[in-house]
C-alpha atoms as a PDB file:
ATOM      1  CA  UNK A   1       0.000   0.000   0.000  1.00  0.00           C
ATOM      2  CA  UNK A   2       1.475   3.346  -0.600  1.00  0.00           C
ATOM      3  CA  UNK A   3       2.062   6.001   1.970  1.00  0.00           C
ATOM      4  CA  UNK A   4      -0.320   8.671   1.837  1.00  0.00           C
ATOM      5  CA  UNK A   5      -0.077  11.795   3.862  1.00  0.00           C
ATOM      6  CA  UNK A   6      -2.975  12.903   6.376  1.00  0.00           C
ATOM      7  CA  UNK A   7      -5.279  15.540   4.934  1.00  0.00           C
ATOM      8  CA  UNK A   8      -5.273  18.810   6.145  1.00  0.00           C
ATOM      9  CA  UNK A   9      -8.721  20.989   5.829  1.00  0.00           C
ATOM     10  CA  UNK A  10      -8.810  24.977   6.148  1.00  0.00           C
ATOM     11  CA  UNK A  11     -11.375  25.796   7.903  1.00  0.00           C
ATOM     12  CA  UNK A  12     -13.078  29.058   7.587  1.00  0.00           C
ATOM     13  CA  UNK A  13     -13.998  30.887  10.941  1.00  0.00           C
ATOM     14  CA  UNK A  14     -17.588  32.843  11.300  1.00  0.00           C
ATOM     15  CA  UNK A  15     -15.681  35.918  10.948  1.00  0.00           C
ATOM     16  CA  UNK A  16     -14.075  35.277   7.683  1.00  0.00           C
ATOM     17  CA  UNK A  17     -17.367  33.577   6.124  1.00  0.00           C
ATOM     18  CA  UNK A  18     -19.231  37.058   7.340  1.00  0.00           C
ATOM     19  CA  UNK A  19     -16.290  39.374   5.842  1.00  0.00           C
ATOM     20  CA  UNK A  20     -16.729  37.791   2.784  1.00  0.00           C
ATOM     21  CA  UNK A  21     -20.357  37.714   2.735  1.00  0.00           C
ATOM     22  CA  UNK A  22     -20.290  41.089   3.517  1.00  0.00           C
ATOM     23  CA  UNK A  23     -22.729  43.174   6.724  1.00  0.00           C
ATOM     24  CA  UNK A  24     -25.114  40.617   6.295  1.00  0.00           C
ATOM     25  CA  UNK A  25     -24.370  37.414   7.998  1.00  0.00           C
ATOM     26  CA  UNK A  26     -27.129  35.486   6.642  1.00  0.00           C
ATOM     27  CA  UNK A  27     -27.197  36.530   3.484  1.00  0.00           C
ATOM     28  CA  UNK A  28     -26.951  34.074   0.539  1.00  0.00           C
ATOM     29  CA  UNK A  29     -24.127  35.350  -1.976  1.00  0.00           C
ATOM     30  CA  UNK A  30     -25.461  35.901  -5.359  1.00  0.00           C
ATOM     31  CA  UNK A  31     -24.508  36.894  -8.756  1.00  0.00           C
ATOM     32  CA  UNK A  32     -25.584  39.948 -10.419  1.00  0.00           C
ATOM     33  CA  UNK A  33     -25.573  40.934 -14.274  1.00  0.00           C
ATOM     34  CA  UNK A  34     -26.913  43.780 -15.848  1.00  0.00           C
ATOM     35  CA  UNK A  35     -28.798  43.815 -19.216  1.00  0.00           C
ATOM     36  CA  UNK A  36     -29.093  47.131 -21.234  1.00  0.00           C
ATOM     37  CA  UNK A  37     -31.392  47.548 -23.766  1.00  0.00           C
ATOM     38  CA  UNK A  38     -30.858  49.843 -26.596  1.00  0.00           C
ATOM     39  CA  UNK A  39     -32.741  50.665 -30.344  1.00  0.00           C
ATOM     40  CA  UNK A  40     -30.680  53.487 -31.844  1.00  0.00           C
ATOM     41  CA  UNK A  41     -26.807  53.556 -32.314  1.00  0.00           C
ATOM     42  CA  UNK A  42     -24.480  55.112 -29.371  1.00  0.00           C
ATOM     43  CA  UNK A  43     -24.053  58.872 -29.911  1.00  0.00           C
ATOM     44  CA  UNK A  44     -20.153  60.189 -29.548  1.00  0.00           C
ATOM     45  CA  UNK A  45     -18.628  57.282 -29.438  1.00  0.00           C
ATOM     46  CA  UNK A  46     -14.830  57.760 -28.898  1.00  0.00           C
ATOM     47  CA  UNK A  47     -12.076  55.533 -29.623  1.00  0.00           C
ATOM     48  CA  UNK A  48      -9.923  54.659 -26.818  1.00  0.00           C
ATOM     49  CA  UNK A  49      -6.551  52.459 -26.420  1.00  0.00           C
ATOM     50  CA  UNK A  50      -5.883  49.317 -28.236  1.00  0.00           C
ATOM     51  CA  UNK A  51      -9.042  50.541 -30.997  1.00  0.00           C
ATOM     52  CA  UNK A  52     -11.334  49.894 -28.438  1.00  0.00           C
ATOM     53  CA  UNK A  53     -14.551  51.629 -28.701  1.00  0.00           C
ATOM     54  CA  UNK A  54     -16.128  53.448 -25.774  1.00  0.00           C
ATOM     55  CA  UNK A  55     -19.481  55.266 -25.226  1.00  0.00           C
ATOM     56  CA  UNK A  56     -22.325  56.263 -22.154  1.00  0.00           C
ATOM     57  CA  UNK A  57     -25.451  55.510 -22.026  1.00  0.00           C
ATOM     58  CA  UNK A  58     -28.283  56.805 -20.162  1.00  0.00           C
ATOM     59  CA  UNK A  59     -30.924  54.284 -18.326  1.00  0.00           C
ATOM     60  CA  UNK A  60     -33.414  57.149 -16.175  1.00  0.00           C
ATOM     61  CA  UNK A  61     -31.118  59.511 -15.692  1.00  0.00           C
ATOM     62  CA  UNK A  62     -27.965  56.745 -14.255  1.00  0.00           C
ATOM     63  CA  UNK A  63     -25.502  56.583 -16.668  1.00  0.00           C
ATOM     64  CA  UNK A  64     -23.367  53.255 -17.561  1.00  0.00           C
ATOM     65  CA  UNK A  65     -19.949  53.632 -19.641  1.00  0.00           C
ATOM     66  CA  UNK A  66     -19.272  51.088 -22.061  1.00  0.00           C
ATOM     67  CA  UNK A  67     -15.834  49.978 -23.427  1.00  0.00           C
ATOM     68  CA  UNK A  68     -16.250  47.189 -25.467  1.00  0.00           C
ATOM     69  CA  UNK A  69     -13.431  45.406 -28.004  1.00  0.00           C
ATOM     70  CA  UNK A  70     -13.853  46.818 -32.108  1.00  0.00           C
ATOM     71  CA  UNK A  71     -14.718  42.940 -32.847  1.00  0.00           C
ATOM     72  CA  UNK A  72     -18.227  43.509 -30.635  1.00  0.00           C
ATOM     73  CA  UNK A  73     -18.394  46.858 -31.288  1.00  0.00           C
ATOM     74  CA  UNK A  74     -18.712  46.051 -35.235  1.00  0.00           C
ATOM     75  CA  UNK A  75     -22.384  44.130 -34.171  1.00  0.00           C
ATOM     76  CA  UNK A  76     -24.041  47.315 -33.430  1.00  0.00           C
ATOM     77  CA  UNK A  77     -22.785  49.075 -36.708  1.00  0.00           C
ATOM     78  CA  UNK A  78     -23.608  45.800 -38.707  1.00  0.00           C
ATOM     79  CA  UNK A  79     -26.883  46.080 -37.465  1.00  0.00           C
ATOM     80  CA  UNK A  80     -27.166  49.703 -38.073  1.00  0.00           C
ATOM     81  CA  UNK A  81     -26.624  48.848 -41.433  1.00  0.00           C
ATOM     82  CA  UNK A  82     -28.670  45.735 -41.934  1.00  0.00           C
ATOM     83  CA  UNK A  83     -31.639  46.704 -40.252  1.00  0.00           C
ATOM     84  CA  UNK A  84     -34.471  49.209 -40.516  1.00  0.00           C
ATOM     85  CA  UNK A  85     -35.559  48.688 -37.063  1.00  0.00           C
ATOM     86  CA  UNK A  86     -33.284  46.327 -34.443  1.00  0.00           C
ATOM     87  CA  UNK A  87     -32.712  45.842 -30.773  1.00  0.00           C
ATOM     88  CA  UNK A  88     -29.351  45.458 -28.966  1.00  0.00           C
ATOM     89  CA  UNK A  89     -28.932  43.681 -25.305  1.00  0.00           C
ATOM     90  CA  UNK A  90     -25.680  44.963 -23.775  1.00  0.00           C
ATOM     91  CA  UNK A  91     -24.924  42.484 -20.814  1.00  0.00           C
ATOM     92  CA  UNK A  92     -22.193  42.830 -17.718  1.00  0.00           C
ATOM     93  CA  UNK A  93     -21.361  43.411 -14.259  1.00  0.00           C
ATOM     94  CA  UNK A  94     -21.954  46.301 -12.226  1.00  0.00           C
ATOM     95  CA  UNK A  95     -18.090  47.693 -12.294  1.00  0.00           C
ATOM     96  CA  UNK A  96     -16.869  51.067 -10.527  1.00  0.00           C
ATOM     97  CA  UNK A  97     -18.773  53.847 -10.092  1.00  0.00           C
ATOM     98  CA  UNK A  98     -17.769  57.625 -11.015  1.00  0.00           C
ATOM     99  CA  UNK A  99     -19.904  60.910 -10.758  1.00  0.00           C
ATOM    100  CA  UNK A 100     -23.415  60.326 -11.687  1.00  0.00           C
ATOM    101  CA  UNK A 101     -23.237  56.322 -13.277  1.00  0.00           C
ATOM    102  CA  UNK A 102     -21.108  53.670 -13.244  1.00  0.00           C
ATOM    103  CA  UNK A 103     -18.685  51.324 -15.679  1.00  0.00           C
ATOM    104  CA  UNK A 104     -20.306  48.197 -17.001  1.00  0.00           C
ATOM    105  CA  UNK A 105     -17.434  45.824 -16.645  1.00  0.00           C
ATOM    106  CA  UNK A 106     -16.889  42.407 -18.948  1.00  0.00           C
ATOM    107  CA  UNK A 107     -19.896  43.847 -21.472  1.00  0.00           C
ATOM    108  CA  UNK A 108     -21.010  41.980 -24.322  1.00  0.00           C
ATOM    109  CA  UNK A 109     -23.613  43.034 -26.676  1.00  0.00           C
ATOM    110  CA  UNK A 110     -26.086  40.531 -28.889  1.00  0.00           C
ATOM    111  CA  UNK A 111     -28.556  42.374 -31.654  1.00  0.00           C
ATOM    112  CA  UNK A 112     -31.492  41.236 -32.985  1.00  0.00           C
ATOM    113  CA  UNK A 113     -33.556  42.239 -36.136  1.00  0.00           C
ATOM    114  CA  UNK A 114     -36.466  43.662 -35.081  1.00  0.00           C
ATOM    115  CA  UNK A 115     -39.398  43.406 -37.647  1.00  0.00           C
ATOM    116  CA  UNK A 116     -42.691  46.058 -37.305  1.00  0.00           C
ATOM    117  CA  UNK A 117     -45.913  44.373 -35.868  1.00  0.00           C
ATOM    118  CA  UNK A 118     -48.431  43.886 -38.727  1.00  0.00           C
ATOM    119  CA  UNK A 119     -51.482  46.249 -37.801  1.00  0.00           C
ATOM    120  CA  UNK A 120     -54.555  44.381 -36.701  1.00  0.00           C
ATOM    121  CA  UNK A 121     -57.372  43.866 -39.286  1.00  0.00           C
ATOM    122  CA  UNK A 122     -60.124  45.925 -37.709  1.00  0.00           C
ATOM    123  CA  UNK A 123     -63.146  42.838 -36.164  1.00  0.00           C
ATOM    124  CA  UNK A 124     -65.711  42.076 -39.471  1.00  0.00           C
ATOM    125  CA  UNK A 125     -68.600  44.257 -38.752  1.00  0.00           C
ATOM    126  CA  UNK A 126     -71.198  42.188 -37.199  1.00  0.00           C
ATOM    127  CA  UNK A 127     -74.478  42.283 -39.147  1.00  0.00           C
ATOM    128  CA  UNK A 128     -77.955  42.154 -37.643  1.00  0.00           C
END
């Protein structure tokens, strides 16, 4: 049989678990993402280091910078292109905040087509 050496666990004390948990000590840790919905193209969008494309947006009145990679970036302008009418979800994480909003960290944007509702055909006029 081969030699094996005793395992050793790290245990956690209350105080650490509640640090990490943060002021809450029964809270359940969680994840949270951000979705950003959008229908028209960024205004002033500037280019920043690396060709990386950067722009704010504002969701009632908070605003959330974006800095997203020129490969992702292209999806919006495709779609500007392609589409008469479309829809863009711009997902992340809640990053650091500055003066009136905050940076949406990791973001990744998908865009959809988005094709007019037909109208309704008014109801056949009933006759009597």
């Amino acid at each position: 049989m081969l030699p094996t050496k005793p395992l050793s666990y790290k245990v956690k004390s209350d105080e650490t678990k509640d640090k990490e948990r943060g002021s809450y000590p029964m809270s359940t840790l969680g994840k949270m993402e951000l979705t950003i919905k959008i229908n028209e193209f960024p205004a002033d969008v500037q280019t920043v280091e690396n060709g990386w494309k950067q722009f704010e947006l504002d969701c009632d009145g908070q605003l959330v910078r974006v800095t997203v990679k020129p490969k992702v970036f292209k999806k919006l302008e495709q779609a500007q292109a392609d589409y008469p009418m479309w829809v863009a979800a711009i997902a992340g994480k809640m990053g650091e905040q500055f003066d009136g909003g905050f940076v949406l960290d990791q973001p990744n944007i998908q865009v959809f087509e988005r094709k007019p509702k037909e109208p309704k055909e008014p109801a056949a006029a009933a006759t009597t």
